[in-house]
Protein backbone atom coordinates (compact mmCIF):
# COMPACT_ATOMS: atom_id res chain seq x y z
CA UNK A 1 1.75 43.14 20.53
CA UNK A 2 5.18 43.84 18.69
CA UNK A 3 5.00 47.05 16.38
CA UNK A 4 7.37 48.11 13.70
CA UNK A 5 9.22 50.91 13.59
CA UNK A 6 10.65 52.18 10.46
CA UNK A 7 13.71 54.27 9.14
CA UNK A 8 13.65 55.16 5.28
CA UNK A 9 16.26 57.12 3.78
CA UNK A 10 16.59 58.02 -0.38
CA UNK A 11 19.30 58.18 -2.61
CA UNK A 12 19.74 61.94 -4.47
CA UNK A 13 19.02 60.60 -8.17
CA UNK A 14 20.44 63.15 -11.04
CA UNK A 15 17.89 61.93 -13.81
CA UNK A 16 14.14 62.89 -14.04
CA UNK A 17 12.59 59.78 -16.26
CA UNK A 18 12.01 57.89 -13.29
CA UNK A 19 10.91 58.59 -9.32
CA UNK A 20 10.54 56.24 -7.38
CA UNK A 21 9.62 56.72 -3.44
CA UNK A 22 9.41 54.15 -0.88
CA UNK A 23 6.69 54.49 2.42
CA UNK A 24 7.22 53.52 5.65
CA UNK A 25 4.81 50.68 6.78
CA UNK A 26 1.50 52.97 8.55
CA UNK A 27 1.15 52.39 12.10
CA UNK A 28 0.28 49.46 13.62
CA UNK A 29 2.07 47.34 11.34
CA UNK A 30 3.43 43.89 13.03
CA UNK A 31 7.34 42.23 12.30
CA UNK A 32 4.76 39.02 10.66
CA UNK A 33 3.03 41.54 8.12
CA UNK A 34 4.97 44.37 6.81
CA UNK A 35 3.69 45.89 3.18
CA UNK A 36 6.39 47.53 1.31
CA UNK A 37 4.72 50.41 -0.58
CA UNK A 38 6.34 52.51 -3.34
CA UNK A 39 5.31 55.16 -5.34
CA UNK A 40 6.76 55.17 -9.29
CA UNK A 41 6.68 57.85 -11.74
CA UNK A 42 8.26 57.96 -15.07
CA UNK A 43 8.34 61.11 -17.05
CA UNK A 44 10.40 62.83 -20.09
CA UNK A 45 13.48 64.31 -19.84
CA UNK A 46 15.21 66.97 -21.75
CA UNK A 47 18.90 66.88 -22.32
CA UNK A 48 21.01 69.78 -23.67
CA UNK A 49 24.36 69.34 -25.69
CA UNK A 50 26.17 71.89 -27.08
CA UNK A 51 24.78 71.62 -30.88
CA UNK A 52 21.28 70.77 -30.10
CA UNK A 53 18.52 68.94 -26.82
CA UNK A 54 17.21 65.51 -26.77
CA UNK A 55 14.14 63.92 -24.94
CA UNK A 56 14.50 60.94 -23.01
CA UNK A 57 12.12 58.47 -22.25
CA UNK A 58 12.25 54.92 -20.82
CA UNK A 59 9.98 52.34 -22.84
CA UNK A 60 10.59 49.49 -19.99
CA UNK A 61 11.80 49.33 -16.65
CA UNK A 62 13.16 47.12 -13.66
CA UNK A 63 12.05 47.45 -10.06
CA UNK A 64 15.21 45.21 -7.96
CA UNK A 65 13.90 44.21 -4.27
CA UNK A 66 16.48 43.33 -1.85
CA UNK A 67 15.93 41.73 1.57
CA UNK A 68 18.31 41.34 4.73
CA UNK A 69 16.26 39.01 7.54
CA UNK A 70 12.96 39.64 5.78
CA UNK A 71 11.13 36.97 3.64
CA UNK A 72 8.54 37.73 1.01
CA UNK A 73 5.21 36.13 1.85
CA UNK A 74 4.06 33.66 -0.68
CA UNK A 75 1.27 34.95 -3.14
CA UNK A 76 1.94 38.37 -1.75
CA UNK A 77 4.19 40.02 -4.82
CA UNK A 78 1.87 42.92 -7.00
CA UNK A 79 0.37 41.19 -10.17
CA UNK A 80 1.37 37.72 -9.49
CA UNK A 81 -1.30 34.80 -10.46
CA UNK A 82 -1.12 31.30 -11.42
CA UNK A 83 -1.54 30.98 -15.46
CA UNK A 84 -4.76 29.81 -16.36
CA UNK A 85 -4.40 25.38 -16.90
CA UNK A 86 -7.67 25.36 -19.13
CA UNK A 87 -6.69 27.51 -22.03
CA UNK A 88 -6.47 24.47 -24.22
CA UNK A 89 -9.89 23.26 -23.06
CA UNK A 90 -11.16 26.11 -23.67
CA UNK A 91 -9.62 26.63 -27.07
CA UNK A 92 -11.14 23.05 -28.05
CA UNK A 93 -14.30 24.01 -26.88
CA UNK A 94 -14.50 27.04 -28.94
CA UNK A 95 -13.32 24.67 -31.95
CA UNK A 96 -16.18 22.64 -31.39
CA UNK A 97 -18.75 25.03 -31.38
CA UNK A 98 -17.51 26.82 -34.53
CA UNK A 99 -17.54 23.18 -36.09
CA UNK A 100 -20.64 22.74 -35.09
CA UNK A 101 -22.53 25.60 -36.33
CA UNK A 102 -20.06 25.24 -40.06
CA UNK A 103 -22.49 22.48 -40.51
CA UNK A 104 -25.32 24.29 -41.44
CA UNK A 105 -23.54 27.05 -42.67
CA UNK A 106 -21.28 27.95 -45.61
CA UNK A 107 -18.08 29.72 -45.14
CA UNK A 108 -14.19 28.53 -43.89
CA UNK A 109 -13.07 27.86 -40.68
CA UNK A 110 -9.68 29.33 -39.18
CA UNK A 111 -8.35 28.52 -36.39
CA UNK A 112 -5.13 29.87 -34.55
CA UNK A 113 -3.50 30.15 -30.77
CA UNK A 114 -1.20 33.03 -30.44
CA UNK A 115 0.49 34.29 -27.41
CA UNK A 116 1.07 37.80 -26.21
CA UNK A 117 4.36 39.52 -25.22
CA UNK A 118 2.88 39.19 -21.84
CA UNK A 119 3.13 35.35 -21.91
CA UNK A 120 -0.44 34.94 -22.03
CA UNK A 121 -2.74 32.80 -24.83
CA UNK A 122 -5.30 33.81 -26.75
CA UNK A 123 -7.66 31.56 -29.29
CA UNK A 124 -8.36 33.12 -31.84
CA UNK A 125 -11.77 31.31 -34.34
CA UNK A 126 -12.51 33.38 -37.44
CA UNK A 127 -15.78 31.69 -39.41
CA UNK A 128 -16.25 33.70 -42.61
CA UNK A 129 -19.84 33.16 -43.99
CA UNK A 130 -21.40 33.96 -47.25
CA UNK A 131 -24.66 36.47 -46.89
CA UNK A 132 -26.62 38.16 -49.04
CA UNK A 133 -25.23 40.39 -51.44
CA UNK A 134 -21.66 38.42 -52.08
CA UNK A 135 -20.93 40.39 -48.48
CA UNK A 136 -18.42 38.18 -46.01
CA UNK A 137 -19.11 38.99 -42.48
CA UNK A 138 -15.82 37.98 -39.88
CA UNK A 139 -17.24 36.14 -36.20
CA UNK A 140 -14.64 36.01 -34.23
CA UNK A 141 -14.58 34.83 -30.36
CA UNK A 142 -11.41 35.68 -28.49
CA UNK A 143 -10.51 34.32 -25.07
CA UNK A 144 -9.36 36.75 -22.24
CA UNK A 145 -5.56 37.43 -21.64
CA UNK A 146 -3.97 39.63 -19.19
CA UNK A 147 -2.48 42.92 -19.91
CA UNK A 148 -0.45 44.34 -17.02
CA UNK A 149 1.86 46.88 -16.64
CA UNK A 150 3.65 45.82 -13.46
CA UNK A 151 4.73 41.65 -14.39
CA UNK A 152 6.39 39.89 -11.47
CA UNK A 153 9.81 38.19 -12.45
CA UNK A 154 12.08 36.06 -10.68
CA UNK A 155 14.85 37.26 -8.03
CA UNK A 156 12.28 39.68 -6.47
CA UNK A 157 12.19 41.60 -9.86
CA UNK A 158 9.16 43.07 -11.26
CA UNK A 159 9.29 44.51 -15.00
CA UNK A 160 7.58 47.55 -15.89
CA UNK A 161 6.17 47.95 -19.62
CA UNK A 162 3.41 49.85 -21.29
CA UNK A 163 1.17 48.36 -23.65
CA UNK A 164 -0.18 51.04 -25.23
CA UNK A 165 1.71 52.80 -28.35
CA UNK A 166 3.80 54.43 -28.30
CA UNK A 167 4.98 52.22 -25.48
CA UNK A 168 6.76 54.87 -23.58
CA UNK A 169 6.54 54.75 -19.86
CA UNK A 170 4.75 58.12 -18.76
CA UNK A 171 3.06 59.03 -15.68
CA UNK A 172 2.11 57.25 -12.09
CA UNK A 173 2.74 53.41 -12.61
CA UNK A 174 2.66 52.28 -8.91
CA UNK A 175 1.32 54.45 -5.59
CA UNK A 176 -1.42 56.08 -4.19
CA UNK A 177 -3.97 58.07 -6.23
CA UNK A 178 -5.90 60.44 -4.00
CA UNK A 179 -7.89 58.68 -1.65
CA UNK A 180 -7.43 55.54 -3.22
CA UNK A 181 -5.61 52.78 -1.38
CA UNK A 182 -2.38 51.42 -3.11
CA UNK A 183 -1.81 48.02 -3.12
CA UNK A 184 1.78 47.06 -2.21
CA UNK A 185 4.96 45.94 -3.95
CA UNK A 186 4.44 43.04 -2.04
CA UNK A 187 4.57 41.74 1.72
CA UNK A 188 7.51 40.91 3.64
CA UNK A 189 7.60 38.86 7.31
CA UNK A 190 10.76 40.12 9.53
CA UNK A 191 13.13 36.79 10.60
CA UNK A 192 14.21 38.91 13.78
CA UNK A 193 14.35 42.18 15.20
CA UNK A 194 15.94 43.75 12.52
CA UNK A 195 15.31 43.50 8.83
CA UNK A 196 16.75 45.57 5.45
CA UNK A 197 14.88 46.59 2.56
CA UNK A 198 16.25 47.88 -0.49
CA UNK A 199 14.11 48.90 -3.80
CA UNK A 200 15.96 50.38 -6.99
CA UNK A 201 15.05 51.10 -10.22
CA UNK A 202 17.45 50.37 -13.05
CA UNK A 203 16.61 50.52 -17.06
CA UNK A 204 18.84 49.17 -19.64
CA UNK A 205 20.51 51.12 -22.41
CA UNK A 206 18.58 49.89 -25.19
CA UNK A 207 15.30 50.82 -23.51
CA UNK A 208 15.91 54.18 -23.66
CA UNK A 209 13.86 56.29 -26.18
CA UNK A 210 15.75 59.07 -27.70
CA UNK A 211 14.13 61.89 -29.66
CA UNK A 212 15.18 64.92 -31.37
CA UNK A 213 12.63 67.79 -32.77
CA UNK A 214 11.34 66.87 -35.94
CA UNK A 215 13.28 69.61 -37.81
CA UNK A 216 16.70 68.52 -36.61
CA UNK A 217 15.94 65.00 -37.02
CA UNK A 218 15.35 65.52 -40.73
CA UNK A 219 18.38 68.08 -41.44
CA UNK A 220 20.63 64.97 -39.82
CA UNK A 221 19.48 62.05 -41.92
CA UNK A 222 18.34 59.05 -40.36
CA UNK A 223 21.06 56.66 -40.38
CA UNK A 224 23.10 60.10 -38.81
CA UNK A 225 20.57 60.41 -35.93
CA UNK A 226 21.14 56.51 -35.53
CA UNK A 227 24.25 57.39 -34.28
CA UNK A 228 24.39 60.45 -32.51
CA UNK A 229 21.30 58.99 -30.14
CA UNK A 230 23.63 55.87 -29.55
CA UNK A 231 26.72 58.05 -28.87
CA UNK A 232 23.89 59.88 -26.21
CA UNK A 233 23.31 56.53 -24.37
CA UNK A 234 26.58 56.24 -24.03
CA UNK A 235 27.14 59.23 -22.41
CA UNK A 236 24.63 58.76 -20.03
CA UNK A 237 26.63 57.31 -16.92
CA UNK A 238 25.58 54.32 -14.73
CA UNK A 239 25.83 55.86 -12.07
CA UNK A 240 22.59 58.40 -11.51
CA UNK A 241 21.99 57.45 -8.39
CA UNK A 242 24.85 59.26 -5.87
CA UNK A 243 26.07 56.62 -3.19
CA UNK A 244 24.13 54.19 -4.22
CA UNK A 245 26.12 50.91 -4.33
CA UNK A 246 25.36 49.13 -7.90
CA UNK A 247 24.48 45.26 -7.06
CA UNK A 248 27.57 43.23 -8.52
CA UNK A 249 25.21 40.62 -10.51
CA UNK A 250 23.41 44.20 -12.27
CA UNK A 251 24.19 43.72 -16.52
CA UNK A 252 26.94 46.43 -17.43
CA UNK A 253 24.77 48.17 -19.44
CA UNK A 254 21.93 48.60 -16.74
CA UNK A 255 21.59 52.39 -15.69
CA UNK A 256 20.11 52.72 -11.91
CA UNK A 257 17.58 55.66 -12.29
CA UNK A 258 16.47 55.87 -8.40
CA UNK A 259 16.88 53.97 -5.30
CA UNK A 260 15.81 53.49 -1.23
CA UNK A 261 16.15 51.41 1.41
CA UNK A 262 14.57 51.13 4.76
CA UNK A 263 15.50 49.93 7.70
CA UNK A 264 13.15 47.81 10.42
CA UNK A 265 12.81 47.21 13.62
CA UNK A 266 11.01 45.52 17.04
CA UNK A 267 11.63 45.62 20.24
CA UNK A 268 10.60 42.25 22.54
């Protein structure tokens, strides 16, 4: 039985927002089913000027896969599904009902379909009744929609977002916690004897949450603290990562925050 063997080697990153670690496969692990396991941490950071310090965050993220003689198995990426075909039944259905039960009740129907930033669909039936004491009581049945923090994209991309206000991306986001096995990135099958796997993190400009202390912020003004945080993204160079080459198709205004790559091998 072929085994692989694994070399993994980190780029020195000069940020703290983001860390990102990549594993080596455990032992055992055969050129047909490799996982690629990372562990992702975002965090604030603190930067000092001269005149006064600024706090960092990231409010979304990119995680870049590249392969070299690896392909990813199919159905394998983290958080991938197939989007649910029946929402539109299901919507009707719920229609129907509400109709239904309007007959021997008083009150207007609403009816409305919205989708989420996440791409998902909710129905949304509101039935407002008249009770006892002029009071208006709301029923409302909602269908189920995903909420996930890790969204597969195209090009071996996954986007990282937070849901949750204040939407800032804080804490373990991907990776082991305790005993508790992670699931991987996703699962790659080796073409030959050797294979190349590269994971990076990038974030773009504009996702980039910058915050002074209350105190200063209000002695500059608002539309003044407009500009000095965009003058501080600007200053903050592309280049985080030391020898890290930056991807040619990566936007210009795409910062790299922390990369790895790993290199595989068999022997027949």
């Amino acid at each position: 039985m072929k085994e692989v063997a694994a070399e993994v080697a980190k780029f020195a990153s000069a940020q703290s927002v983001c860390e990102m670690t990549l594993w080596k496969p455990p032992q055992g692990t055969i050129p047909e089913v490799v996982p690629i396991s990372i562990d992702l941490d975002f965090s604030d950071e603190v930067v000092s000027l001269p005149s006064r310090s600024y706090t960092i965050q990231a409010t979304r993220a990119t995680i870049h896969l590249r392969l070299s003689g690896a392909d990813i198995a199919r159905g394998s990426r983290l958080g991938e599904h197939v989007k649910d075909t029946s929402i539109v039944a299901e919507v009707t259905q719920s229609v129907r009902t509400a109709l239904e039960s309007e007959i021997t009740t008083e009150g207007k129907l609403e009816v409305s379909v919205i989708q989420s930033v996440f791409g998902g669909l909710t129905g949304l039936i509101s039935r407002r009744k008249r009770q006892r004491k002029s009071r208006d009581e709301d029923q409302i049945i909602r269908l189920s929609t995903r909420l996930n923090r890790v969204v597969p994209r195209n090009g071996s991309k996954w986007l990282v977002v937070e849901p949750l206000a204040p939407n800032n991306l804080d804490g373990r986001y991907l990776g082991s916690a305790g005993a508790e096995e992670a699931e991987p990135l996703c699962i790659v099958t080796m073409d030959g004897n050797k294979s190349f796997i590269q994971v990076c993190v990038s974030v773009a400009r504009q996702d980039l949450q910058i915050s002074t202390a209350p105190r200063l912020a209000a002695s500059l003004g608002r539309n003044k603290e407009l500009i000095v945080n965009q003058l501080v993204q600007r200053a903050l160079s592309s280049g985080q990562v030391s020898s890290f080459p930056v991807p040619a198709h990566f936007p210009p205004g795409e910062i790299i925050l922390s990369a790895s790559q790993m290199e595989l091998c068999y022997e027949n």
